[in-house]
PDB file of N, CA and C in Angstrom:
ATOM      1  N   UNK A   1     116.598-176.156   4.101  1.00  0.00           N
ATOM      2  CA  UNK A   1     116.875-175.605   5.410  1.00  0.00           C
ATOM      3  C   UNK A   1     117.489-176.701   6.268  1.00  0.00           C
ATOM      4  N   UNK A   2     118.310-176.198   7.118  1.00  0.00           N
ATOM      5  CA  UNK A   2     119.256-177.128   7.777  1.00  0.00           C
ATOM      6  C   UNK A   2     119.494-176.809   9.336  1.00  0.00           C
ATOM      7  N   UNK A   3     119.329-177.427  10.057  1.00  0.00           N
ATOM      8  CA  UNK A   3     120.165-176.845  11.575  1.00  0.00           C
ATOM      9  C   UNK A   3     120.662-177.750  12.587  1.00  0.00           C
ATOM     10  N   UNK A   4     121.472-177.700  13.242  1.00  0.00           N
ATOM     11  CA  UNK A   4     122.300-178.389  14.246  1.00  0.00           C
ATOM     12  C   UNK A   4     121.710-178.405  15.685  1.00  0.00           C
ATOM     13  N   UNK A   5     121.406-179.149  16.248  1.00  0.00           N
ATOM     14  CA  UNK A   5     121.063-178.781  17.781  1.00  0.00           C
ATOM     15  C   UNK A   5     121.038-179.294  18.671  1.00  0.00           C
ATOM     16  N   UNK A   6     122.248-179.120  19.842  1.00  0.00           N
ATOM     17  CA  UNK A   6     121.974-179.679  20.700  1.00  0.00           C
ATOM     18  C   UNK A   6     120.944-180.474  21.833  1.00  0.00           C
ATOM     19  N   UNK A   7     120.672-181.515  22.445  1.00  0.00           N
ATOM     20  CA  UNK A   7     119.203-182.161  22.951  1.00  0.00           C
ATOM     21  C   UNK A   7     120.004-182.402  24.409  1.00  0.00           C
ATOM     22  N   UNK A   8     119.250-181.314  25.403  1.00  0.00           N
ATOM     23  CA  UNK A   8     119.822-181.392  26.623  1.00  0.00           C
ATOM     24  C   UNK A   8     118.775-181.999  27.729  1.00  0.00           C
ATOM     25  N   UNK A   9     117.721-182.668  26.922  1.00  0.00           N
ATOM     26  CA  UNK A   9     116.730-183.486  27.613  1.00  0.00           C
ATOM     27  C   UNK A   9     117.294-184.704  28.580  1.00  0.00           C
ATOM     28  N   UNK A  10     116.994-184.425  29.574  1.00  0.00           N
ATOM     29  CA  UNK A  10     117.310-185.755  30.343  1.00  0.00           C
ATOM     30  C   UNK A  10     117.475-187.629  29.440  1.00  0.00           C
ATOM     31  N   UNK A  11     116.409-187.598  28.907  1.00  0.00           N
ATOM     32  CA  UNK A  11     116.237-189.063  28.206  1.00  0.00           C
ATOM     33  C   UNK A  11     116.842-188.984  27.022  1.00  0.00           C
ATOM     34  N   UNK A  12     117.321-187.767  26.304  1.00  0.00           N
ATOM     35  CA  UNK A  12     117.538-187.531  25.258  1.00  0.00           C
ATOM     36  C   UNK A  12     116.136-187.692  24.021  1.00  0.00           C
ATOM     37  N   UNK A  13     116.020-188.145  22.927  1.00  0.00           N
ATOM     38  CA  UNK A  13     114.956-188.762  21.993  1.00  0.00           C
ATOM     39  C   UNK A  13     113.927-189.597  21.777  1.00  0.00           C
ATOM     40  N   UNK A  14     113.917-190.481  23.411  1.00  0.00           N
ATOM     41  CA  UNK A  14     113.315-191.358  23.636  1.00  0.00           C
ATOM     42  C   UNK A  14     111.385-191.614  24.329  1.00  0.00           C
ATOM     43  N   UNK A  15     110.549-192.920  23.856  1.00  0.00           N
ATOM     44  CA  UNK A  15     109.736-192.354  23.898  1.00  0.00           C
ATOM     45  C   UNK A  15     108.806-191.383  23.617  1.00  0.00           C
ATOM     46  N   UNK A  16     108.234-190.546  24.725  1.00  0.00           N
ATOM     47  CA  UNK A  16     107.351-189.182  24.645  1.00  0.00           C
ATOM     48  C   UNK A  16     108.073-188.210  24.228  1.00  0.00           C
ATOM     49  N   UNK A  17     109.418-187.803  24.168  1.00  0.00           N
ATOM     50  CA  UNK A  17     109.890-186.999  23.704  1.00  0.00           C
ATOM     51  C   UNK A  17     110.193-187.331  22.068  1.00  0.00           C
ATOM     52  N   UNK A  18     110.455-188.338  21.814  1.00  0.00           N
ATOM     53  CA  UNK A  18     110.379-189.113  20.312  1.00  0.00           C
ATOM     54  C   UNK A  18     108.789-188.467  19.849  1.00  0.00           C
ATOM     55  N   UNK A  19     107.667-189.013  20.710  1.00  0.00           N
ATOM     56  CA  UNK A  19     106.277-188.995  19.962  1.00  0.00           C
ATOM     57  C   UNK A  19     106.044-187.297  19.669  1.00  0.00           C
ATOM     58  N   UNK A  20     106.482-186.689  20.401  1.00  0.00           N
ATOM     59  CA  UNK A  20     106.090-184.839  20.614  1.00  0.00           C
ATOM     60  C   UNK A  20     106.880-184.927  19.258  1.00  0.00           C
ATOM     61  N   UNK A  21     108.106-184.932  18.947  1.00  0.00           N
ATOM     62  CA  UNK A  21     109.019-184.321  17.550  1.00  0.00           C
ATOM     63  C   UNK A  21     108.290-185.197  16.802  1.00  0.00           C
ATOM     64  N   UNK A  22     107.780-186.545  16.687  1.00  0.00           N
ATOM     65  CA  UNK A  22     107.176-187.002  15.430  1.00  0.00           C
ATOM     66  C   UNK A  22     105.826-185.835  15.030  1.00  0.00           C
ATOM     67  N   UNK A  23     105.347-185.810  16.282  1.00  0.00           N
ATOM     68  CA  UNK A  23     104.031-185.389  15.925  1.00  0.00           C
ATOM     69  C   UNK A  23     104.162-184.041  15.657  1.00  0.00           C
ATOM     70  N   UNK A  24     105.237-183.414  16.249  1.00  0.00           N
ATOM     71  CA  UNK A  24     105.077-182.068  15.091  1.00  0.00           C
ATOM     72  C   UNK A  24     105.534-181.775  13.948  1.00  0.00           C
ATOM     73  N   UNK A  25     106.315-183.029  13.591  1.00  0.00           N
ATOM     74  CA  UNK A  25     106.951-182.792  12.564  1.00  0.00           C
ATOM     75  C   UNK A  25     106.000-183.055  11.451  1.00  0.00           C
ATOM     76  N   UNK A  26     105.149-184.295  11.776  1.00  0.00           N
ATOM     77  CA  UNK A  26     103.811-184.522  10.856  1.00  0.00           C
ATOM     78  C   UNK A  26     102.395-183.301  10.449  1.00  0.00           C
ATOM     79  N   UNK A  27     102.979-182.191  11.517  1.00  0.00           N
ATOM     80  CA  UNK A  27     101.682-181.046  11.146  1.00  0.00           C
ATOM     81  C   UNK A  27     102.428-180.254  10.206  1.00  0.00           C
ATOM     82  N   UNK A  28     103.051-180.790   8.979  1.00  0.00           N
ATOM     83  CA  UNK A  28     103.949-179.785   8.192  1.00  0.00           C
ATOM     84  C   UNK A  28     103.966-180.636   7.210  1.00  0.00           C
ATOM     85  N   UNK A  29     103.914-179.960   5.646  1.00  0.00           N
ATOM     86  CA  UNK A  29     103.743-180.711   4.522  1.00  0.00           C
ATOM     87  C   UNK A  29     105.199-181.175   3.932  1.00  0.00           C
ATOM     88  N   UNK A  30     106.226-180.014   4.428  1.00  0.00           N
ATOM     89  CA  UNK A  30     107.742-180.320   4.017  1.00  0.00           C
ATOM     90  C   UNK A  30     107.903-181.897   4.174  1.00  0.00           C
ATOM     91  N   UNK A  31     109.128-182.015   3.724  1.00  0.00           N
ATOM     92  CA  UNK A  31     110.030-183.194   3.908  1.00  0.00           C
ATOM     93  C   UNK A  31     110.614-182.985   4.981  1.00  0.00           C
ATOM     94  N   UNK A  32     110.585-183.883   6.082  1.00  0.00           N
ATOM     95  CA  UNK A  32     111.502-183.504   7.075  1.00  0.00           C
ATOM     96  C   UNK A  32     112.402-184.799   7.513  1.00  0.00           C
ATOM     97  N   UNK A  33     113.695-184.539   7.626  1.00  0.00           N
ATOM     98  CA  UNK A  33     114.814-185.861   7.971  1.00  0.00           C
ATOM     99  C   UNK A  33     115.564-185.384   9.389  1.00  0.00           C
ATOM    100  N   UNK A  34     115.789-186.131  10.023  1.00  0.00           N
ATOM    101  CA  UNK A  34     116.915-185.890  10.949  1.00  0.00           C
ATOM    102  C   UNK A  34     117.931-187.593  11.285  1.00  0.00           C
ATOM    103  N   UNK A  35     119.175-186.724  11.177  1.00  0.00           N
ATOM    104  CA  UNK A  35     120.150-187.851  11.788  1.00  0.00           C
ATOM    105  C   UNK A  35     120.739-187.259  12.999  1.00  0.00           C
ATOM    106  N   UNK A  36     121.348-188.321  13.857  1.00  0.00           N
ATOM    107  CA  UNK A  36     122.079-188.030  15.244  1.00  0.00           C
ATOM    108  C   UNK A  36     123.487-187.967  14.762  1.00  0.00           C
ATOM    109  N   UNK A  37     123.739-186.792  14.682  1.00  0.00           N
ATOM    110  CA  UNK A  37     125.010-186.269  14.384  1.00  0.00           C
ATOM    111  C   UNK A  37     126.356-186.561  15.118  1.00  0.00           C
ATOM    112  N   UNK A  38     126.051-187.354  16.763  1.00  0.00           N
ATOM    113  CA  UNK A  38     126.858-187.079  17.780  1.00  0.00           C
ATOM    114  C   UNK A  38     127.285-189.077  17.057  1.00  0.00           C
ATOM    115  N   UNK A  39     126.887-189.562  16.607  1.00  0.00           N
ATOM    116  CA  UNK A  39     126.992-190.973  16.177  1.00  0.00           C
ATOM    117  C   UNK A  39     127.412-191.159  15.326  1.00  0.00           C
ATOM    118  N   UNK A  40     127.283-190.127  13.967  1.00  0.00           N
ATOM    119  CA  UNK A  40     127.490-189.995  12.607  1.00  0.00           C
ATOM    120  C   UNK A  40     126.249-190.856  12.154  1.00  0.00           C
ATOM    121  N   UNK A  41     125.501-190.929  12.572  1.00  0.00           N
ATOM    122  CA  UNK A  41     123.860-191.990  11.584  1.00  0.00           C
ATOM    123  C   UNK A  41     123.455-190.688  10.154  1.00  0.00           C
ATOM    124  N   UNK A  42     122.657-192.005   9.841  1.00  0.00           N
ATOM    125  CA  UNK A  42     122.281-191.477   8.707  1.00  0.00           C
ATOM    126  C   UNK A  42     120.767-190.838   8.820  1.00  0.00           C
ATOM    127  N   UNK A  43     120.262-189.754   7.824  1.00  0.00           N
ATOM    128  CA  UNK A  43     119.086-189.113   7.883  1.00  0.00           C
ATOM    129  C   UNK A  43     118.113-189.939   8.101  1.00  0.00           C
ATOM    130  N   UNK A  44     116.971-189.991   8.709  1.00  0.00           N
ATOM    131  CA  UNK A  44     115.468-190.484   8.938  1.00  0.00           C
ATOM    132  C   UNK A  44     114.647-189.734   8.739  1.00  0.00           C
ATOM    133  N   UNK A  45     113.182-190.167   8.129  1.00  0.00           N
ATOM    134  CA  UNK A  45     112.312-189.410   8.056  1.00  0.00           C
ATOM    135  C   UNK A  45     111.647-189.484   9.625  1.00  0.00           C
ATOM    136  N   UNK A  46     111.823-187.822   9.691  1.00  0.00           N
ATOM    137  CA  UNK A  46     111.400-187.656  11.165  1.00  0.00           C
ATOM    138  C   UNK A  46     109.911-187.666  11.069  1.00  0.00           C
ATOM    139  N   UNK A  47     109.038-187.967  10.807  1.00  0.00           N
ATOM    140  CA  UNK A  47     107.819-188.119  11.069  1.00  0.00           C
ATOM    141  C   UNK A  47     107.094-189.756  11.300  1.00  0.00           C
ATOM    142  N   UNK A  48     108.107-190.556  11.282  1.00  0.00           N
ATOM    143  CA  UNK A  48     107.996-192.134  11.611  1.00  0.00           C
ATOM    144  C   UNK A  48     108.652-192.449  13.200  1.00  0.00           C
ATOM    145  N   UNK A  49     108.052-192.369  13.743  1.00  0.00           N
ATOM    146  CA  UNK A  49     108.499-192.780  15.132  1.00  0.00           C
ATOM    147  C   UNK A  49     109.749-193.785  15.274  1.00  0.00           C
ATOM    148  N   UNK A  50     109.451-195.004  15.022  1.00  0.00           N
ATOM    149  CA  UNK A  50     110.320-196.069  14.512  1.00  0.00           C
ATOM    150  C   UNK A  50     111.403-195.670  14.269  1.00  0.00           C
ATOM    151  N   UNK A  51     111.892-194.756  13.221  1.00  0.00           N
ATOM    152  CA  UNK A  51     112.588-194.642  12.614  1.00  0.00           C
ATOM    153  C   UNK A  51     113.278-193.342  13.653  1.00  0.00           C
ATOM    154  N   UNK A  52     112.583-192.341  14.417  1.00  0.00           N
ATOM    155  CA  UNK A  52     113.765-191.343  15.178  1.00  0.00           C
ATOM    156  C   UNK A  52     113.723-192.189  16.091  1.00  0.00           C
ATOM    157  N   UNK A  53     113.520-192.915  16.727  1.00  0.00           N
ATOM    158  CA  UNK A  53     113.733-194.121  17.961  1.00  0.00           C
ATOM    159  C   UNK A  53     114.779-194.548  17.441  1.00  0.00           C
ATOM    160  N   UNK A  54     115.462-195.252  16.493  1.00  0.00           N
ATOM    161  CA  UNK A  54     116.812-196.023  15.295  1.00  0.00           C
ATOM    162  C   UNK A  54     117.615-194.987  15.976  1.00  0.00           C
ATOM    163  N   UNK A  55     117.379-193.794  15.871  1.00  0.00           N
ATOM    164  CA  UNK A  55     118.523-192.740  16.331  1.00  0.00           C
ATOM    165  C   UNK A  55     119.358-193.227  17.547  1.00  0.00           C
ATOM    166  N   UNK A  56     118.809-193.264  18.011  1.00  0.00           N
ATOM    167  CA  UNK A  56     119.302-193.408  19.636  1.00  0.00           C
ATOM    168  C   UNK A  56     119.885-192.311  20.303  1.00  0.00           C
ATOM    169  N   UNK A  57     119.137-191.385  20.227  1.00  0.00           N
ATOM    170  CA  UNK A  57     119.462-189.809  20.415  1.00  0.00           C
ATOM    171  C   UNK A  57     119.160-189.625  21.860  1.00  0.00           C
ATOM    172  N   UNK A  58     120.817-189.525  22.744  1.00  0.00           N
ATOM    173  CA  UNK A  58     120.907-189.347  24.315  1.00  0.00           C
ATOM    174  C   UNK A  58     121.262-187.760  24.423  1.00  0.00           C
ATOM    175  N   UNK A  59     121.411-187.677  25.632  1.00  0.00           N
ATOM    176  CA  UNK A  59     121.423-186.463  26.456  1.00  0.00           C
ATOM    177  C   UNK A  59     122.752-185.814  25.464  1.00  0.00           C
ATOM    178  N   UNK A  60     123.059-184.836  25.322  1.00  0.00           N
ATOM    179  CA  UNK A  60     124.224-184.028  25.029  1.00  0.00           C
ATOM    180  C   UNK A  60     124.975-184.396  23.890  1.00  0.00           C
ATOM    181  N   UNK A  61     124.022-185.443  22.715  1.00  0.00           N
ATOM    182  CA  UNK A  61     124.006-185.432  21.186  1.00  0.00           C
ATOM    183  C   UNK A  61     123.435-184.181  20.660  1.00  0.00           C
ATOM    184  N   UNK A  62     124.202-184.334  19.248  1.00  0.00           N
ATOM    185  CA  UNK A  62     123.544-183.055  18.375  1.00  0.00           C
ATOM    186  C   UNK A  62     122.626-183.693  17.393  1.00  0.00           C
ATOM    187  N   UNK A  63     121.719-183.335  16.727  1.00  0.00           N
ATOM    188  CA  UNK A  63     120.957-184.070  15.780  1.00  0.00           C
ATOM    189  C   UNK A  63     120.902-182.596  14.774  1.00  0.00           C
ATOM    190  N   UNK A  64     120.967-183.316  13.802  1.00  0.00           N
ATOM    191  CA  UNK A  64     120.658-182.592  12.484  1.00  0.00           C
ATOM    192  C   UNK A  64     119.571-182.813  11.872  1.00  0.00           C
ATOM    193  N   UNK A  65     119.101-181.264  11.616  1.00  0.00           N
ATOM    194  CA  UNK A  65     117.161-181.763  10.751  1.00  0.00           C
ATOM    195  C   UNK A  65     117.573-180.650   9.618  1.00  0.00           C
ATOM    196  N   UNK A  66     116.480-181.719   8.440  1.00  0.00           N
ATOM    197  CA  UNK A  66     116.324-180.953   7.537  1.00  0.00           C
ATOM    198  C   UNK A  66     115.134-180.849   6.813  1.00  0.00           C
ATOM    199  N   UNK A  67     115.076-179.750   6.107  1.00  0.00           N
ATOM    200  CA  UNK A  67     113.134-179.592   5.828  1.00  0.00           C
ATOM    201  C   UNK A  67     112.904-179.100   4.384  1.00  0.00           C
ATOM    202  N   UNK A  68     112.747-179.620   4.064  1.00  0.00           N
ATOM    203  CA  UNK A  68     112.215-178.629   2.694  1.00  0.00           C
ATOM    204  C   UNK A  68     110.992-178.950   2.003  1.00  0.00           C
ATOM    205  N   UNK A  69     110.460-177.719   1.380  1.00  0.00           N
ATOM    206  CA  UNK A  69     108.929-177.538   0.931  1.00  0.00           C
ATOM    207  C   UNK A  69     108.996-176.430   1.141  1.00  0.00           C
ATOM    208  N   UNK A  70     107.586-176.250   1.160  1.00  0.00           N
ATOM    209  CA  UNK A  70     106.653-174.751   1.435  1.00  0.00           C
ATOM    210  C   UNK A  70     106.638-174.696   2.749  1.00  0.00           C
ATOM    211  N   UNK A  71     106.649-175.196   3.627  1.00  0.00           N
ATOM    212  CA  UNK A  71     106.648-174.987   4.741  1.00  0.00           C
ATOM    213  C   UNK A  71     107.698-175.103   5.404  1.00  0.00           C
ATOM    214  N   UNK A  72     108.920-175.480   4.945  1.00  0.00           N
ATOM    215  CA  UNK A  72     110.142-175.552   5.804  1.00  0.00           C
ATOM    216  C   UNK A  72     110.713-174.545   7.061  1.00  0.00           C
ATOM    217  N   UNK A  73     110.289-173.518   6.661  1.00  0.00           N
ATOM    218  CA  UNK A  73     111.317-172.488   7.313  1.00  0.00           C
ATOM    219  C   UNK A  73     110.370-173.029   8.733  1.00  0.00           C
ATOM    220  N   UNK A  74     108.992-172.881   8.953  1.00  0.00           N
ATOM    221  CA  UNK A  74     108.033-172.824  10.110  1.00  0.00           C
ATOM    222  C   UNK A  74     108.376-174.596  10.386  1.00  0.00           C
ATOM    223  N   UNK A  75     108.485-175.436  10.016  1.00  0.00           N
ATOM    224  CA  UNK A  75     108.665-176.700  10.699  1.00  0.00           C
ATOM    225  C   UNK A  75     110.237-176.453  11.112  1.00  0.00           C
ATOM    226  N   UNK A  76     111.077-176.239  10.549  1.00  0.00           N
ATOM    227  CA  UNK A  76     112.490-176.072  11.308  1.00  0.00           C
ATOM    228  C   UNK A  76     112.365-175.381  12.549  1.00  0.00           C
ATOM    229  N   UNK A  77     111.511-174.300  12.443  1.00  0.00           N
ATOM    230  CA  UNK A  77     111.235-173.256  13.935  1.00  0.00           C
ATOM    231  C   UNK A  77     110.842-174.003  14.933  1.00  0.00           C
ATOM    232  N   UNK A  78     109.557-174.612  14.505  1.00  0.00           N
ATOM    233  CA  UNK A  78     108.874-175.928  15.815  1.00  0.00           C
ATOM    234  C   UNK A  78     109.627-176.641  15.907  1.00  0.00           C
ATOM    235  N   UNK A  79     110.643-177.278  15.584  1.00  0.00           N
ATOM    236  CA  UNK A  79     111.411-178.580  15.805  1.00  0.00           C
ATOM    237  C   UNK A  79     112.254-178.431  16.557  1.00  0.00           C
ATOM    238  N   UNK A  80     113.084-177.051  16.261  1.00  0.00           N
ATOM    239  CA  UNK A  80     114.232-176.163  17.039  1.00  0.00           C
ATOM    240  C   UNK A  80     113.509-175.997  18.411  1.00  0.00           C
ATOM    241  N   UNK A  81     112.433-175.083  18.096  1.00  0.00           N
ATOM    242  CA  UNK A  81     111.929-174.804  19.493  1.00  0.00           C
ATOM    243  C   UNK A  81     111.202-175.696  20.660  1.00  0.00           C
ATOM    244  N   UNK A  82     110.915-176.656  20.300  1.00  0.00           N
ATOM    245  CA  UNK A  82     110.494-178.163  20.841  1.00  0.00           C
ATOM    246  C   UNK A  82     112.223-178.919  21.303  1.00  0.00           C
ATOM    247  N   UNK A  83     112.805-178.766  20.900  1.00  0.00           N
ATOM    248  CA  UNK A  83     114.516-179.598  21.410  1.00  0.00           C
ATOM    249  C   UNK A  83     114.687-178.665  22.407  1.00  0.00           C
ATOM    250  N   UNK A  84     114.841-177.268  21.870  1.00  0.00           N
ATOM    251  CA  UNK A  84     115.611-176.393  23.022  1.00  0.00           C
ATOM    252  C   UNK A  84     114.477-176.341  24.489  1.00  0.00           C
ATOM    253  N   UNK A  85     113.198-176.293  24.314  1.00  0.00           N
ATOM    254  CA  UNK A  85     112.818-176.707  25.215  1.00  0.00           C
ATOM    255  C   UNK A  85     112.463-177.777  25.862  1.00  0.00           C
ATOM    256  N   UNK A  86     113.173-178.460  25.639  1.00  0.00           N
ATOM    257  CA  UNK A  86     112.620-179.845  26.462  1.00  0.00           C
ATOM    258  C   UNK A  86     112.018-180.632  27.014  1.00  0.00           C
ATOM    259  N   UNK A  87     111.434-180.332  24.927  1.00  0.00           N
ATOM    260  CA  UNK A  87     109.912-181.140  24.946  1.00  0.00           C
ATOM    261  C   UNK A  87     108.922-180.702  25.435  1.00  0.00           C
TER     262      UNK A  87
END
């Protein structure tokens, strides 16, 4: 599973908005990666803080996530729905 999405958060990825997407991404057994698409970076495992912080994911970047497992389809939903709302 794959999706594109714009991050119209003021800070963009940073911080508390970094810790909220780690931490939901960690209540899910899938694999989950995201890169900042608006940069061309490469995938991270989104459940390492450290590592979506590397992003440097600002206001009106797209980031790309991807998930797979048994649980993918429902961690892509929270992840989507956590960006579009803003955090």
């Amino acid at each position: 599973m794959e999706a594109t999405i714009p991050v119209r958060n003021e800070v963009g990825l940073h911080a508390r908005p970094a810790a909220l997407f780690v931490k939901t991404a960690a209540k899910f057994s899938s694999t989950i990666k995201v890169k900042n698409l608006t940069t061309n970076g490469n995938f991270v495992d989104a459940k390492s803080i450290i590592m979506v912080l590397t992003l440097g994911v600002m206001k009106d970047h797209e980031v790309v996530i991807q998930s797979e497992g048994a649980d993918a389809d429902a961690a892509l939903d929270a992840l989507r729905a956590l960006i579009e709302n803003n955090f």
